[in-house]
C-alpha atoms as a PDB file:
ATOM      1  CA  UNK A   1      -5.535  37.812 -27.093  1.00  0.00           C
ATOM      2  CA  UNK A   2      -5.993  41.066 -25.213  1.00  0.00           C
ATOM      3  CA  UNK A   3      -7.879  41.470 -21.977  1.00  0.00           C
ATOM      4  CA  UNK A   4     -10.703  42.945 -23.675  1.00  0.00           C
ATOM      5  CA  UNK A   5     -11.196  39.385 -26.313  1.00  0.00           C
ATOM      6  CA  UNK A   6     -10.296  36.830 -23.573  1.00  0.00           C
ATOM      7  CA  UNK A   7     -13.166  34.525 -22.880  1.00  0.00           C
ATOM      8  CA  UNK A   8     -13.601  33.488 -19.571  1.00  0.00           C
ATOM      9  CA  UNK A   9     -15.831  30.340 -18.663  1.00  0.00           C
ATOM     10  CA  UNK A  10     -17.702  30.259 -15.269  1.00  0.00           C
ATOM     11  CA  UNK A  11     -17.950  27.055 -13.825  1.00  0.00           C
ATOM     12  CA  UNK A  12     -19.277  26.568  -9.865  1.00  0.00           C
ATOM     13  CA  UNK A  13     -19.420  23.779  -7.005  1.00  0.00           C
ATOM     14  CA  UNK A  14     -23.527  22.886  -6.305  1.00  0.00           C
ATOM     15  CA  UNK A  15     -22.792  25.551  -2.884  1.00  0.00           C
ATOM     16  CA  UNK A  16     -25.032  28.265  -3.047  1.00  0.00           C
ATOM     17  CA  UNK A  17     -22.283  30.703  -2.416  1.00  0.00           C
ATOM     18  CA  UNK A  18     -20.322  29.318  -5.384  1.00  0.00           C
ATOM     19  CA  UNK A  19     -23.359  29.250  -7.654  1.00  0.00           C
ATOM     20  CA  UNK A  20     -24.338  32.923  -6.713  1.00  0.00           C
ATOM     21  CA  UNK A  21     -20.924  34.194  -7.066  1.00  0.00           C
ATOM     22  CA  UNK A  22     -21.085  32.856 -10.840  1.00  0.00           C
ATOM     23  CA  UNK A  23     -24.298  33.770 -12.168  1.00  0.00           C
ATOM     24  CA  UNK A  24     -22.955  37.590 -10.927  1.00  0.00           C
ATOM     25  CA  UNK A  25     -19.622  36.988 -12.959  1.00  0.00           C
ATOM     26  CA  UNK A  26     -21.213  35.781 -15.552  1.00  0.00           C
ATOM     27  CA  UNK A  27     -23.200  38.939 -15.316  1.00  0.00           C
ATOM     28  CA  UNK A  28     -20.205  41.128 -14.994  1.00  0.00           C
ATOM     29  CA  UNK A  29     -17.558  39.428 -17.934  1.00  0.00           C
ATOM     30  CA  UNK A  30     -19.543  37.438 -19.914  1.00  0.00           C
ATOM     31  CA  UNK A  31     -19.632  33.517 -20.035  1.00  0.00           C
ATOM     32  CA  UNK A  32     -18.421  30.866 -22.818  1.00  0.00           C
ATOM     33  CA  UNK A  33     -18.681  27.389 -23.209  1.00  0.00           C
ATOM     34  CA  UNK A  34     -15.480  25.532 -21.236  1.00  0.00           C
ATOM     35  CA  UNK A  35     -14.284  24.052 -24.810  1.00  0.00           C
ATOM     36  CA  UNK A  36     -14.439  27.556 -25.958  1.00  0.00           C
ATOM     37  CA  UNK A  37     -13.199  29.686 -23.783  1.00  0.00           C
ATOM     38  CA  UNK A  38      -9.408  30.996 -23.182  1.00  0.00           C
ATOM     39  CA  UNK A  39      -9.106  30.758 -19.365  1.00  0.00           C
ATOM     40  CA  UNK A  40     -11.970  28.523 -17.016  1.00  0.00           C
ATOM     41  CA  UNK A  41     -12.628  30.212 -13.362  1.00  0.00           C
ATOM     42  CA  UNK A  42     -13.442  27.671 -11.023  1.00  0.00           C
ATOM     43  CA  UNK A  43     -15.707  28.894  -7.678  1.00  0.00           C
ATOM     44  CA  UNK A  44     -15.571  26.748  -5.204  1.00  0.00           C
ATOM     45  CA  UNK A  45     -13.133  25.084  -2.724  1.00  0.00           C
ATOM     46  CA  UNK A  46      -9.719  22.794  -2.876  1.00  0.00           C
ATOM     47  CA  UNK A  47     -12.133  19.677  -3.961  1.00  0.00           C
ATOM     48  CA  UNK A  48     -13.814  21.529  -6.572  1.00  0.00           C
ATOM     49  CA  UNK A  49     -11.056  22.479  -8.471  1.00  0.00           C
ATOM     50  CA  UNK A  50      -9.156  19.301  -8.098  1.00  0.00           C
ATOM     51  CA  UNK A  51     -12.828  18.243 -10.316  1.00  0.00           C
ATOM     52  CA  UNK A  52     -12.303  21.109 -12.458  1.00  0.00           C
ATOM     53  CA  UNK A  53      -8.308  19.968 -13.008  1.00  0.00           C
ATOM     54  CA  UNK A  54      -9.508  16.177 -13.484  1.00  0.00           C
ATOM     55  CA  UNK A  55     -12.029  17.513 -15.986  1.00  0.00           C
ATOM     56  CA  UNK A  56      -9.534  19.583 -17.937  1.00  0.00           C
ATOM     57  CA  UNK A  57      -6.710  17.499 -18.077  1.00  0.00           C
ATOM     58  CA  UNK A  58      -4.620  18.096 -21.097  1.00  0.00           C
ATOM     59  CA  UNK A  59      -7.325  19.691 -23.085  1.00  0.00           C
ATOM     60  CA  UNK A  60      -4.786  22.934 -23.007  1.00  0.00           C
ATOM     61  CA  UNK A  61      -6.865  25.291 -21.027  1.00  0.00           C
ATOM     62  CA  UNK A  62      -5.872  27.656 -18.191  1.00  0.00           C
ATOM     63  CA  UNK A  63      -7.784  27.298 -14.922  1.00  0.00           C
ATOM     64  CA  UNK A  64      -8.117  30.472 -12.423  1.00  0.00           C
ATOM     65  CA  UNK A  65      -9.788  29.480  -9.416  1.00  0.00           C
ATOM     66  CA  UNK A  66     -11.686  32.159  -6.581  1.00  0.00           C
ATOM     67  CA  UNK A  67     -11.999  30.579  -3.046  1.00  0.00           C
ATOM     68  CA  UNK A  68     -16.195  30.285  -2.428  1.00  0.00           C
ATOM     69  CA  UNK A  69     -15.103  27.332  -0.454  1.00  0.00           C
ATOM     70  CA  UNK A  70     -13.731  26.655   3.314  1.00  0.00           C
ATOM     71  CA  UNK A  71      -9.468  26.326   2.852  1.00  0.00           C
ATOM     72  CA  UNK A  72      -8.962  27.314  -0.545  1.00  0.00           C
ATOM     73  CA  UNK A  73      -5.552  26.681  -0.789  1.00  0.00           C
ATOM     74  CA  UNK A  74      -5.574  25.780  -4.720  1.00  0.00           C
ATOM     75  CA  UNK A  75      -7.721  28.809  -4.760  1.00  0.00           C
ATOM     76  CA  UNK A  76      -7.008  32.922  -4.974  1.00  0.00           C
ATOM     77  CA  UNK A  77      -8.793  35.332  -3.383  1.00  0.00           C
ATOM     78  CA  UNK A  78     -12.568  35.788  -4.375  1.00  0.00           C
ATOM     79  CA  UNK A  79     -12.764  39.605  -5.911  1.00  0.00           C
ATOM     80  CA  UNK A  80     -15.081  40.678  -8.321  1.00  0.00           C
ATOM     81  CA  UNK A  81     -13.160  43.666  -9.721  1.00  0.00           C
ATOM     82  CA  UNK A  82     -10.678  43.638 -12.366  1.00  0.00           C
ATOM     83  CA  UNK A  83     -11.306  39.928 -12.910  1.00  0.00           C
ATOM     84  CA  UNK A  84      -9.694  40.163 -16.495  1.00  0.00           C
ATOM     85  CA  UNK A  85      -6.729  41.758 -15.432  1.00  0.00           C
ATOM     86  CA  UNK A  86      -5.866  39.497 -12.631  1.00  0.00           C
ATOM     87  CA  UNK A  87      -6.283  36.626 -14.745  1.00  0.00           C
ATOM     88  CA  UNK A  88      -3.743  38.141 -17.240  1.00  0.00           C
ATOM     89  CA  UNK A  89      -1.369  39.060 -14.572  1.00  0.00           C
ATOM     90  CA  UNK A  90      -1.987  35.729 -13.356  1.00  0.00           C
ATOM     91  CA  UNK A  91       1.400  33.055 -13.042  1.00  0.00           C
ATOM     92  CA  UNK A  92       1.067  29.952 -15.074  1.00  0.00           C
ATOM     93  CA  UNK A  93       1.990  26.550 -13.271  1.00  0.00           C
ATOM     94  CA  UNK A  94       1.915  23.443 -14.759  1.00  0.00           C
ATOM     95  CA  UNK A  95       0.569  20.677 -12.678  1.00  0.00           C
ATOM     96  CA  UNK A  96       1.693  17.097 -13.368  1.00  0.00           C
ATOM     97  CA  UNK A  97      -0.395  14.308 -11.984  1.00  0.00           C
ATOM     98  CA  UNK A  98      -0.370  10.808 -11.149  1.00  0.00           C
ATOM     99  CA  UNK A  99      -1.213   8.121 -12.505  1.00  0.00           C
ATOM    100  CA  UNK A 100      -2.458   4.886 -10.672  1.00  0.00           C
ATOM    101  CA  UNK A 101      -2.978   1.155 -12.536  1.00  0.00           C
ATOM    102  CA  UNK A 102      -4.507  -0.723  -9.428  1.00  0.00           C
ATOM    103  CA  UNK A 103      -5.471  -4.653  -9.275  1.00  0.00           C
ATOM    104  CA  UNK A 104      -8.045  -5.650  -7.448  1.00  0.00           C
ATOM    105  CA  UNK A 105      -8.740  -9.254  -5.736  1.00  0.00           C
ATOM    106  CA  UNK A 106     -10.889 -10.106  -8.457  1.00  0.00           C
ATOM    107  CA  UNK A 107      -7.979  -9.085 -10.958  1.00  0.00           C
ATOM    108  CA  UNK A 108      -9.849  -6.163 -12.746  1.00  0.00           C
ATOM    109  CA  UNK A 109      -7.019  -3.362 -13.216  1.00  0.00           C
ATOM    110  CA  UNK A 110      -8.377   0.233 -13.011  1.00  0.00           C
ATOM    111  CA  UNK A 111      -6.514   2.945 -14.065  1.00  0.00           C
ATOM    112  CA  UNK A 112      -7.059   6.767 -12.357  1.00  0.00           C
ATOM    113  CA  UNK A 113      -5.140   9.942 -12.502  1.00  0.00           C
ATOM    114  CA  UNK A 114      -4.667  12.220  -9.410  1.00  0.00           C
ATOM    115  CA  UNK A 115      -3.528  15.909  -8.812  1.00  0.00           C
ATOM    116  CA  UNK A 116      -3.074  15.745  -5.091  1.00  0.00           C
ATOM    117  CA  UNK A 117      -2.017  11.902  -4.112  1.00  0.00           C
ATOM    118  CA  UNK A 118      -2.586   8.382  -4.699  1.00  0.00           C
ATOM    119  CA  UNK A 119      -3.257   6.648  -1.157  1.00  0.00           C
ATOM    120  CA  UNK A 120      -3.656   3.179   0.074  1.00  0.00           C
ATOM    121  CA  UNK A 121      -6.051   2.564   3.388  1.00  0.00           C
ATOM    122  CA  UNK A 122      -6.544  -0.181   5.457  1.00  0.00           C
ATOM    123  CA  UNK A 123     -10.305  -1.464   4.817  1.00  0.00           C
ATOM    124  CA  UNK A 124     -11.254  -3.187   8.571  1.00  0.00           C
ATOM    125  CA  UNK A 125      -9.665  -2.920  11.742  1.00  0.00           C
ATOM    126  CA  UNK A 126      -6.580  -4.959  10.757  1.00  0.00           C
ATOM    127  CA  UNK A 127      -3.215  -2.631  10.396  1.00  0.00           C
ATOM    128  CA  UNK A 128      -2.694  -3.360   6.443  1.00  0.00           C
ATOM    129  CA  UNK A 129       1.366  -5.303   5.651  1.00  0.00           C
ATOM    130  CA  UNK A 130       2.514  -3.407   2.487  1.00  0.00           C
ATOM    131  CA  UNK A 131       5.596  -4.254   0.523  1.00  0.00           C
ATOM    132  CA  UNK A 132       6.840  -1.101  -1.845  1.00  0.00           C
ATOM    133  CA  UNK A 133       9.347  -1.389  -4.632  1.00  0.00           C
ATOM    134  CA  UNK A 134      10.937   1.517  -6.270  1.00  0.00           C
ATOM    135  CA  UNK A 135      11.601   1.135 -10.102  1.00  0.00           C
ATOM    136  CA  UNK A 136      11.444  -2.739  -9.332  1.00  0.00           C
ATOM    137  CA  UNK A 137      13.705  -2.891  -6.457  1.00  0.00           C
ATOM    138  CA  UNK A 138      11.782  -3.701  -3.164  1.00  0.00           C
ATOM    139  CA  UNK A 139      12.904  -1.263  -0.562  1.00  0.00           C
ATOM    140  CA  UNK A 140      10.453  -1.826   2.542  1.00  0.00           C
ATOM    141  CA  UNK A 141       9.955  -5.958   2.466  1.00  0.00           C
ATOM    142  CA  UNK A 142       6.898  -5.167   5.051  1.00  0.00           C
ATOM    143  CA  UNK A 143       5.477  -1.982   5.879  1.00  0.00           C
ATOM    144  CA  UNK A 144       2.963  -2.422   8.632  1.00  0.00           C
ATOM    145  CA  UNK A 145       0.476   0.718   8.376  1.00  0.00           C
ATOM    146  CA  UNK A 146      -2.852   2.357   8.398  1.00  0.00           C
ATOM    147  CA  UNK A 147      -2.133   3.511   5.261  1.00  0.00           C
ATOM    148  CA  UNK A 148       0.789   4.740   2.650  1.00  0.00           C
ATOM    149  CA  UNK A 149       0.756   7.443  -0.116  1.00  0.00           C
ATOM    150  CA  UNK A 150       2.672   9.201  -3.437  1.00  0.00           C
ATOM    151  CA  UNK A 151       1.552  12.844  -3.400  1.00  0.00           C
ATOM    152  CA  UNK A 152       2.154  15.396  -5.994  1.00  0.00           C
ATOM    153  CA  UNK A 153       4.436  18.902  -5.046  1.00  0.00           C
ATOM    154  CA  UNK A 154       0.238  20.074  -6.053  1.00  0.00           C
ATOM    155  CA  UNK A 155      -0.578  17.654  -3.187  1.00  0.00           C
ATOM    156  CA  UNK A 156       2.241  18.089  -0.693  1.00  0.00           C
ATOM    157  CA  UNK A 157       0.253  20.378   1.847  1.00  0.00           C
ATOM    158  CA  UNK A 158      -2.886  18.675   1.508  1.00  0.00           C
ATOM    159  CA  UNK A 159      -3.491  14.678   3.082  1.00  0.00           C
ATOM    160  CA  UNK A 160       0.521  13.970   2.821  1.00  0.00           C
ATOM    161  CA  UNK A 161       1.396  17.117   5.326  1.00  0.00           C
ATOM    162  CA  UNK A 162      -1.416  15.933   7.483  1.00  0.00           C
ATOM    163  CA  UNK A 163       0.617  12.691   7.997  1.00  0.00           C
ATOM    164  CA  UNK A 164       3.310  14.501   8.665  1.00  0.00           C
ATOM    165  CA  UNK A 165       5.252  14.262   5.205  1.00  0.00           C
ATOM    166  CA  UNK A 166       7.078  17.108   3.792  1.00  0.00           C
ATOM    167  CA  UNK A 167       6.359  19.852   1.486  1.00  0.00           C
ATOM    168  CA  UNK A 168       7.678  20.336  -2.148  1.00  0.00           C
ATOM    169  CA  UNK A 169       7.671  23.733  -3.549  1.00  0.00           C
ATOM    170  CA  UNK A 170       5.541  23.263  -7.052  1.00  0.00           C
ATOM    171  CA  UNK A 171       8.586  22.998  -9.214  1.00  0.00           C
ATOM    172  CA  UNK A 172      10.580  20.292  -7.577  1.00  0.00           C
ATOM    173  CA  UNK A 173      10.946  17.088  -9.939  1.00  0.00           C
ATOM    174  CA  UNK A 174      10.403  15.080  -6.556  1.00  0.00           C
ATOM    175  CA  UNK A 175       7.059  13.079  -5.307  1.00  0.00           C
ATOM    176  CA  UNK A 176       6.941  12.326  -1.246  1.00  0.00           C
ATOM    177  CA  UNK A 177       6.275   8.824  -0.094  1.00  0.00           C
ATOM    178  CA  UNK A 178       4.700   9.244   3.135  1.00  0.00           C
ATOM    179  CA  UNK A 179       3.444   6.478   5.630  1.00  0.00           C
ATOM    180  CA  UNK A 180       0.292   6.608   7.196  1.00  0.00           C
ATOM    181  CA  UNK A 181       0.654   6.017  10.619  1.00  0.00           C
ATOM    182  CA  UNK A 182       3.391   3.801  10.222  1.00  0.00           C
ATOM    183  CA  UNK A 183       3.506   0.492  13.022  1.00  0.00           C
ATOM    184  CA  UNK A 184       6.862  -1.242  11.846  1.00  0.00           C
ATOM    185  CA  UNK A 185       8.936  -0.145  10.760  1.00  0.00           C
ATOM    186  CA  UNK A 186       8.301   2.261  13.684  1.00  0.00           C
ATOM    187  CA  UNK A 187      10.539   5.121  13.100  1.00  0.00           C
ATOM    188  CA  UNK A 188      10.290   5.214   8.881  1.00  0.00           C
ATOM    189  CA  UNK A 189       8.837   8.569   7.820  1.00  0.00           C
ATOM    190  CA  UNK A 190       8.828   7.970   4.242  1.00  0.00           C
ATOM    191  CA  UNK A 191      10.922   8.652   1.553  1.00  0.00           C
ATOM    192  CA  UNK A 192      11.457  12.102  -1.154  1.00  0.00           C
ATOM    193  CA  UNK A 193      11.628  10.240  -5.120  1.00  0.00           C
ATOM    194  CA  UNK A 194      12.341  11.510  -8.088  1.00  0.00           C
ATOM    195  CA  UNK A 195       9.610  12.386 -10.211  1.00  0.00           C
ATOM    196  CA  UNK A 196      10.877   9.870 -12.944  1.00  0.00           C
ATOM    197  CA  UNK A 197      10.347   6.720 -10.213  1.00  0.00           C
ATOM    198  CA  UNK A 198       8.099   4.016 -10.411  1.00  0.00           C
ATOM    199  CA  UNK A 199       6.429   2.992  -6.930  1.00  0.00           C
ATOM    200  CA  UNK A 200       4.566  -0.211  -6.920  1.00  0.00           C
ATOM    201  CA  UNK A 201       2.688  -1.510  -3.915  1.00  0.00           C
ATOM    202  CA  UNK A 202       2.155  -5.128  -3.445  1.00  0.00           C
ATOM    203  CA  UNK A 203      -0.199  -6.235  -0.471  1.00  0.00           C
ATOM    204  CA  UNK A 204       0.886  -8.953   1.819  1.00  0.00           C
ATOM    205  CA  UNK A 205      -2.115 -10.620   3.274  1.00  0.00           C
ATOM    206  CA  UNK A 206      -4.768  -8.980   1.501  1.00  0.00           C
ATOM    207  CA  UNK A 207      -7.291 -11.232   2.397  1.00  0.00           C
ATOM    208  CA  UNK A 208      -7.015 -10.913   6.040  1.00  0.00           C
ATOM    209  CA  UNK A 209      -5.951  -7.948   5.668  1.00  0.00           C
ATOM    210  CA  UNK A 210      -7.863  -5.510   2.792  1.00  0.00           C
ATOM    211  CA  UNK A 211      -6.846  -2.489   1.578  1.00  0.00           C
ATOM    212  CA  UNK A 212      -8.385   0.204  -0.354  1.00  0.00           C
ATOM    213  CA  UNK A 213      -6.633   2.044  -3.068  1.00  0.00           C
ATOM    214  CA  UNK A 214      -7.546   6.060  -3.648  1.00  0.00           C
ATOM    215  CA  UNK A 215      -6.817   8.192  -6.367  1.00  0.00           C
ATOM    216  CA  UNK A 216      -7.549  11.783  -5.010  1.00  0.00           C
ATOM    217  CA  UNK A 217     -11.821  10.777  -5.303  1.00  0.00           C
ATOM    218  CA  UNK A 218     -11.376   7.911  -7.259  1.00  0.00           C
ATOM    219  CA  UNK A 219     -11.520   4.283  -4.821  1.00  0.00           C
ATOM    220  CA  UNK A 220     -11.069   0.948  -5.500  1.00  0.00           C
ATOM    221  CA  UNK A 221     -11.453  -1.514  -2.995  1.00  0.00           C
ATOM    222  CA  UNK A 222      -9.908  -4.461  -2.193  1.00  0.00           C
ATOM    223  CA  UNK A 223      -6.364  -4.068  -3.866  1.00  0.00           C
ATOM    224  CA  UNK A 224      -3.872  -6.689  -4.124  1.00  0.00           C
ATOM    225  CA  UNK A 225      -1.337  -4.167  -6.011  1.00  0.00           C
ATOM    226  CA  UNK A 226      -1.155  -0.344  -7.002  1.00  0.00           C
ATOM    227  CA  UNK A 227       1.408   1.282  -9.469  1.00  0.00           C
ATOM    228  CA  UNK A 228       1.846   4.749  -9.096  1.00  0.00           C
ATOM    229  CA  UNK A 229       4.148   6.942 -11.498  1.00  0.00           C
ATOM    230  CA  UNK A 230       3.883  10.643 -12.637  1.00  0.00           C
ATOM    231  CA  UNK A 231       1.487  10.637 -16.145  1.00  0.00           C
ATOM    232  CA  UNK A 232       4.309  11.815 -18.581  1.00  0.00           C
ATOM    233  CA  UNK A 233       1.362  12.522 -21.143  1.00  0.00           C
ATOM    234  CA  UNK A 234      -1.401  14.603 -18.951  1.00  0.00           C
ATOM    235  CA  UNK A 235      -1.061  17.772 -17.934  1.00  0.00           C
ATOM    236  CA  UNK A 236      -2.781  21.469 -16.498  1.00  0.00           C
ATOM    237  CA  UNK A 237      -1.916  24.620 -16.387  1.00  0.00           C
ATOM    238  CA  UNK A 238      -3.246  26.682 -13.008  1.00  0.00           C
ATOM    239  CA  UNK A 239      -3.127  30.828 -12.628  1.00  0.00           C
ATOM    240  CA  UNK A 240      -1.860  32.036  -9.379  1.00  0.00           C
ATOM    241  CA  UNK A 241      -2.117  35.632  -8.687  1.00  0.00           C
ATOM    242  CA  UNK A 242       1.120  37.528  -8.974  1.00  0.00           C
ATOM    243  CA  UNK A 243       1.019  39.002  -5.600  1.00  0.00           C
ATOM    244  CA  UNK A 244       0.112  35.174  -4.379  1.00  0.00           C
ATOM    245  CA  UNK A 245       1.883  32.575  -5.951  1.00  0.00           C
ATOM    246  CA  UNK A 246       2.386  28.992  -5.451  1.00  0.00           C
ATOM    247  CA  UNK A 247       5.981  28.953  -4.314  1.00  0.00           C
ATOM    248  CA  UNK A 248       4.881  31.722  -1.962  1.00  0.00           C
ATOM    249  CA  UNK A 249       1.895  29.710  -0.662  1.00  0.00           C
ATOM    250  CA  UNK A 250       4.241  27.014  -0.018  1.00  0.00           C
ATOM    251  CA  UNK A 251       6.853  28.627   1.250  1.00  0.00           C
ATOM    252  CA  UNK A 252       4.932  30.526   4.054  1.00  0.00           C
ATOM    253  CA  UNK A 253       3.086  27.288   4.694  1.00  0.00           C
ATOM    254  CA  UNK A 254       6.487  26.151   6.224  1.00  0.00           C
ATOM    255  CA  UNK A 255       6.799  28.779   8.588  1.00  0.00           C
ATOM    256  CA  UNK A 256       3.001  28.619  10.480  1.00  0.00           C
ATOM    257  CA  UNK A 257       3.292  27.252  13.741  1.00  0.00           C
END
């Protein structure tokens, strides 16, 4: 495949910037079907392209996305010119993500995958009790909380840095367990796992006490249990440009102030 043959597939968020900024792509390079073409450009912001991801998964195509959104920082830069050749140029990452089996109180088990993180919430006013076993070893009997997560390196500077959790450059075989608002035990800030763990959440008075269960969009309320483990069968491939990468993105991430 040259830059002349590849096939490039336009796909846009419903914002009128993103679907304008397509329809003059499309214009510009051509458009395929997504099953047909060699590389998918996503328009939008971080949200839209975790869709675009979800959407993908394992079907073995290559997703460039242009920021039309607010953050963008999944995204590169939005530049009409020399689209093909940026996209060659591009780096390939491969993105991992999670995958949640959660029980609810009724005992239905839902299963979700997530690029970014799989978070629990407290439903009412009630802080939620958590216990949290690692590869069926309970290490935190009670975990008194607004909320607890597993987020991907993909996810790392999204909802987990927000609650203060740390950030994993894209190639670290490591997930972050980070508390949400954490009550008792007071000073616990969470926990850096290897990507091969097991987490399993078990709610302690769940009645009393409900908790909902997210999966980057994907909620289920009322949880009495989550399992959370990297999907050793899904995967996606993301293009960073060269003069932009990931590890670059995350490394001056560290450094604002």
């Amino acid at each position: 495949m040259t830059q002349q043959t590849m096939a490039l597939a336009f796909v846009s968020a419903d914002t009128e910037d993103a679907q304008e900024a397509a329809k003059r792509l499309s214009a510009l390079y051509g458009q395929e079907r997504p099953e047909d073409a060699d590389v998918i450009v996503a328009l939008g912001g971080d949200g839209f392209m975790l869709h675009t991801l979800r959407e993908t998964m394992s079907a073995g195509k290559r997703i460039y996305g242009m920021n039309r959104g607010s953050i963008g920082f999944l995204m590169n830069e939005y530049r009409e010119r020399g689209l093909r050749e940026r996209v060659a140029a591009a780096i390939p990452e491969t993105v991992r993500p999670l995958q949640m089996e959660a029980i609810d109180a009724d005992g239905n088990r839902v299963r979700a995958l997530a690029v970014n993180e799989v978070s629990l919430l407290r439903q009412s006013y009630q802080a939620a009790k958590i216990r949290i076993a690692i590869d069926d070893k309970v290490r935190l009997e009670e975990l008194i909380c607004d909320g607890v997560m597993v987020a991907t390196p993909a996810g790392s500077t999204a909802y987990n840095l927000s609650a203060h959790g740390p950030i994993l450059p894209l190639d670290a075989p490591l997930l972050a367990l980070t508390p949400v608002s954490p009550f008792r035990p007071r000073r616990w800030r969470g926990a850096l796992l290897s990507n091969q763990a097991t987490v399993r959440f078990d709610i302690l008075e769940p009645e009393k006490r409900p908790v909902n269960a997210v999966a980057d969009h994907t909620e289920i309320k009322s949880v009495v249990s989550v399992t959370v483990r990297e999907s050793h069968e899904e995967t996606v491939t993301v293009l960073f440009d060269e003069s932009h990468s990931w590890n670059e993105r995350i490394l001056s991430e560290q450094f604002r102030y």
